[in-house]
PDB file of N, CA and C in Angstrom:
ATOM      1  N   UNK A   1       0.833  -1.179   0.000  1.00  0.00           N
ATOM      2  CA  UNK A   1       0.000   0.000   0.000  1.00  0.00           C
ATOM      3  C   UNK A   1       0.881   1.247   0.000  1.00  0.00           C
ATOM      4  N   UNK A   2       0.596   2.339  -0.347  1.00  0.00           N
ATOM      5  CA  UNK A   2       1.094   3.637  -0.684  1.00  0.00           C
ATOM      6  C   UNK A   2      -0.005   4.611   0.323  1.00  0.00           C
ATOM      7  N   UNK A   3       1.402   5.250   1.177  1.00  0.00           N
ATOM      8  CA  UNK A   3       0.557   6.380   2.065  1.00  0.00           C
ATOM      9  C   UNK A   3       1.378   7.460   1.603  1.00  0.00           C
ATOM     10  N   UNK A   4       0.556   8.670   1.724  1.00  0.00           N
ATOM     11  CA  UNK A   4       0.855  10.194   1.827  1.00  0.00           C
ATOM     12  C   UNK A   4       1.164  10.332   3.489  1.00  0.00           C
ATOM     13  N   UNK A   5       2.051  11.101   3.423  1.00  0.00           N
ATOM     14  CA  UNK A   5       2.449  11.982   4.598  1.00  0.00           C
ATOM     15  C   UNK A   5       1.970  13.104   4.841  1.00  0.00           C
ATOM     16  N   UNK A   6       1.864  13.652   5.726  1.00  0.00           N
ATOM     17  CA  UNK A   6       1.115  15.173   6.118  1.00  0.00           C
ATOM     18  C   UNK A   6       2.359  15.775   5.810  1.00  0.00           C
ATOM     19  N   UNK A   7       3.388  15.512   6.463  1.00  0.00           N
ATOM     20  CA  UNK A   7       4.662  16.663   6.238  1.00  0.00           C
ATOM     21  C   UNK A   7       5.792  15.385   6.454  1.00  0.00           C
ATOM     22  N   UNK A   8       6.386  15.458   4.910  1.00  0.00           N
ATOM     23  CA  UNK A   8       7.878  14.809   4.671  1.00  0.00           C
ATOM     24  C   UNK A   8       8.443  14.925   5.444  1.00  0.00           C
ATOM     25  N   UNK A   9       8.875  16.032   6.577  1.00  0.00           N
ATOM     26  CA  UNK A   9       9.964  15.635   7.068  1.00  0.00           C
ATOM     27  C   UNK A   9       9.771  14.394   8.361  1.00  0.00           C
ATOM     28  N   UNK A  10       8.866  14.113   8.809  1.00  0.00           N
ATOM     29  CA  UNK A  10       8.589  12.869   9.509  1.00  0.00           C
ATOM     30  C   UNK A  10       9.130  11.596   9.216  1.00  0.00           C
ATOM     31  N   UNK A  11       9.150  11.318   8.137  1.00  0.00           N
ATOM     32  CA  UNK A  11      10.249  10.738   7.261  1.00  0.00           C
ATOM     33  C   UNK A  11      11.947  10.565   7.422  1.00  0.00           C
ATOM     34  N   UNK A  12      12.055  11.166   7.939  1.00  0.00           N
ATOM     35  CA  UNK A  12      13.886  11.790   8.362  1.00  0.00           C
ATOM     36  C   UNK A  12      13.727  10.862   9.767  1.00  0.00           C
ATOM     37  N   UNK A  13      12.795   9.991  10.840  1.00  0.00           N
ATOM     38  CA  UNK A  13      13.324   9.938  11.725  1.00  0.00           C
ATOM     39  C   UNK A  13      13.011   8.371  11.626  1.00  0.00           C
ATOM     40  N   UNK A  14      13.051   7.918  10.020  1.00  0.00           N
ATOM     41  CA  UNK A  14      12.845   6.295  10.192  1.00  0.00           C
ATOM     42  C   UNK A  14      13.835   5.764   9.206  1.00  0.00           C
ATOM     43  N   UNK A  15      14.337   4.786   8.828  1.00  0.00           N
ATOM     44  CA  UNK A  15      14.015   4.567   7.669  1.00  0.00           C
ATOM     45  C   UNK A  15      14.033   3.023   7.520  1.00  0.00           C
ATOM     46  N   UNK A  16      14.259   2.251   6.207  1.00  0.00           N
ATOM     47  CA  UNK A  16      13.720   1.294   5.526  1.00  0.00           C
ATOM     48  C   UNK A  16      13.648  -0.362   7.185  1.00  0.00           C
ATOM     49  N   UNK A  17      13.018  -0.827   6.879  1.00  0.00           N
ATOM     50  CA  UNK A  17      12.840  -2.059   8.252  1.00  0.00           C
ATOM     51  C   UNK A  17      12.389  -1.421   9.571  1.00  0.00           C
ATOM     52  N   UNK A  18      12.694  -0.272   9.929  1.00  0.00           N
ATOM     53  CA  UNK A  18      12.328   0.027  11.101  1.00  0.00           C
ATOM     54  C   UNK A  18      10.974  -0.244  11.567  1.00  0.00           C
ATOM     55  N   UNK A  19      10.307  -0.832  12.325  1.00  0.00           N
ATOM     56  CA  UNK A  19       9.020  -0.805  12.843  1.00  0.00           C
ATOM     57  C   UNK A  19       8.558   0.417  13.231  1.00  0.00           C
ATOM     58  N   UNK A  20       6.892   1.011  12.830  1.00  0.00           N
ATOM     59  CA  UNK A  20       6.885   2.500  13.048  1.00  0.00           C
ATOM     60  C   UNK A  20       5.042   1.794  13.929  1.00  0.00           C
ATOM     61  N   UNK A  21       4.955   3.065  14.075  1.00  0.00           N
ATOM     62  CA  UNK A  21       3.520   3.140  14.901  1.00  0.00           C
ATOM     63  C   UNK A  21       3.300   4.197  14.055  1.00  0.00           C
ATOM     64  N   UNK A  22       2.126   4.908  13.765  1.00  0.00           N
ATOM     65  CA  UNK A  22       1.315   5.676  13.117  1.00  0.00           C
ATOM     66  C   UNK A  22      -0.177   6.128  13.010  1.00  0.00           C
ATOM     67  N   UNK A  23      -0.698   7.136  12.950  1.00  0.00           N
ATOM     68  CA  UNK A  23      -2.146   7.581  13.000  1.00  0.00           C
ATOM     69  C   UNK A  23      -2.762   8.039  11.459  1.00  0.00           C
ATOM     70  N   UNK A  24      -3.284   7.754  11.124  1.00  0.00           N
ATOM     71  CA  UNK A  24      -3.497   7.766   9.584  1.00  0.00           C
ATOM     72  C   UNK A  24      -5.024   8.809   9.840  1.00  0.00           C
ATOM     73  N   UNK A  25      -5.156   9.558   8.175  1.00  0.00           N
ATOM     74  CA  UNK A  25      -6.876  10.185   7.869  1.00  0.00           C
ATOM     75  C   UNK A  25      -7.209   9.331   6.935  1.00  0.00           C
ATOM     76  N   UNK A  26      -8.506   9.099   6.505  1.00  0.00           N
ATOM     77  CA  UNK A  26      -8.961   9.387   5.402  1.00  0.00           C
ATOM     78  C   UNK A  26      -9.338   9.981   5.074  1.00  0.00           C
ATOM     79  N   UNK A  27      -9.036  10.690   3.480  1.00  0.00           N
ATOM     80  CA  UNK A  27      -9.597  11.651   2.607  1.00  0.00           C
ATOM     81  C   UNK A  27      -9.934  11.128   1.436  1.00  0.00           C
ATOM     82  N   UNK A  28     -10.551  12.344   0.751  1.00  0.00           N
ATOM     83  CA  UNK A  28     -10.918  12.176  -0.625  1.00  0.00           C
ATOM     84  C   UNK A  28      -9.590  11.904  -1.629  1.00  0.00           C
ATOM     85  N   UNK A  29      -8.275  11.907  -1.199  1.00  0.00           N
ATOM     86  CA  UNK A  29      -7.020  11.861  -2.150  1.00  0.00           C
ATOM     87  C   UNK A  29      -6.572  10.654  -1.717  1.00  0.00           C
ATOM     88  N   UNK A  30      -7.056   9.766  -0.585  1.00  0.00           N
ATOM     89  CA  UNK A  30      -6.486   8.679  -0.092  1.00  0.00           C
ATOM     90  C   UNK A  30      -6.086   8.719   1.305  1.00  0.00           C
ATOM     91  N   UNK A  31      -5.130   8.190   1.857  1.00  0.00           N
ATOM     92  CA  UNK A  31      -5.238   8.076   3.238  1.00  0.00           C
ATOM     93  C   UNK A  31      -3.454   8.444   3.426  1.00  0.00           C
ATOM     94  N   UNK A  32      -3.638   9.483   4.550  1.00  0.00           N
ATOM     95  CA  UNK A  32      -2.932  10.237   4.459  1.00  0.00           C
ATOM     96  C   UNK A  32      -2.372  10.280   6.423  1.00  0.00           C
ATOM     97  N   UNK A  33      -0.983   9.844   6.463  1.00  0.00           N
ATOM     98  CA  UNK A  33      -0.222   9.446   7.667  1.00  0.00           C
ATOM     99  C   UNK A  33      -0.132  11.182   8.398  1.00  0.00           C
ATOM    100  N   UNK A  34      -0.669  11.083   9.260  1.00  0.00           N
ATOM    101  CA  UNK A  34      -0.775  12.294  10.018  1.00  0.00           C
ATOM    102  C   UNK A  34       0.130  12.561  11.239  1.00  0.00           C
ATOM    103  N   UNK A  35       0.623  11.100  12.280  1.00  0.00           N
ATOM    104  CA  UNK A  35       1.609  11.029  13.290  1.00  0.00           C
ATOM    105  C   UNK A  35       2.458   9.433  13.105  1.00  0.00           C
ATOM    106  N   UNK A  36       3.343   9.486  13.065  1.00  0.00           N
ATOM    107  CA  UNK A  36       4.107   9.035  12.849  1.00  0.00           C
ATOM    108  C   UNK A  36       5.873   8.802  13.894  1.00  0.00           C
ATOM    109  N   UNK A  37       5.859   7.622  14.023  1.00  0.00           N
ATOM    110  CA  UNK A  37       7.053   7.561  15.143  1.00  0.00           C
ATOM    111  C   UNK A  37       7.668   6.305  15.144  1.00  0.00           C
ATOM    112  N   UNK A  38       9.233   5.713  15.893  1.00  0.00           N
ATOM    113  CA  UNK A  38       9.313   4.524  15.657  1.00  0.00           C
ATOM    114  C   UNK A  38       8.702   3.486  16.795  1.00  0.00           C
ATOM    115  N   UNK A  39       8.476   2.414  16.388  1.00  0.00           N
ATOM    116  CA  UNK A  39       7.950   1.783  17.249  1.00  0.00           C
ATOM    117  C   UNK A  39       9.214   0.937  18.351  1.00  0.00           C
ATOM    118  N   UNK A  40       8.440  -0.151  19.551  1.00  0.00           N
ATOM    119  CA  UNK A  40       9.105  -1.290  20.165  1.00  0.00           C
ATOM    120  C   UNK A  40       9.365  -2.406  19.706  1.00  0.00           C
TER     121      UNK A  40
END
């Protein structure tokens, strides 16, 4: 699946394998990651 981010730079504090936790919207453009962090 393909998510949008609210703001790229949230992005900068993961990257590829890391386990994340996250709060997602839905909208009319798709579903769009609003909080974002790494997980345990």
């Amino acid at each position: 699946m393909v998510f949008r981010v609210q703001d790229p730079s949230m992005l900068k504090q993961v990257k590829v394998g890391d386990k994340v936790q996250f709060e997602a919207e839905r909208a009319a453009a798709g579903i769009t990651i609003t909080k974002l962090q790494k997980g345990r």
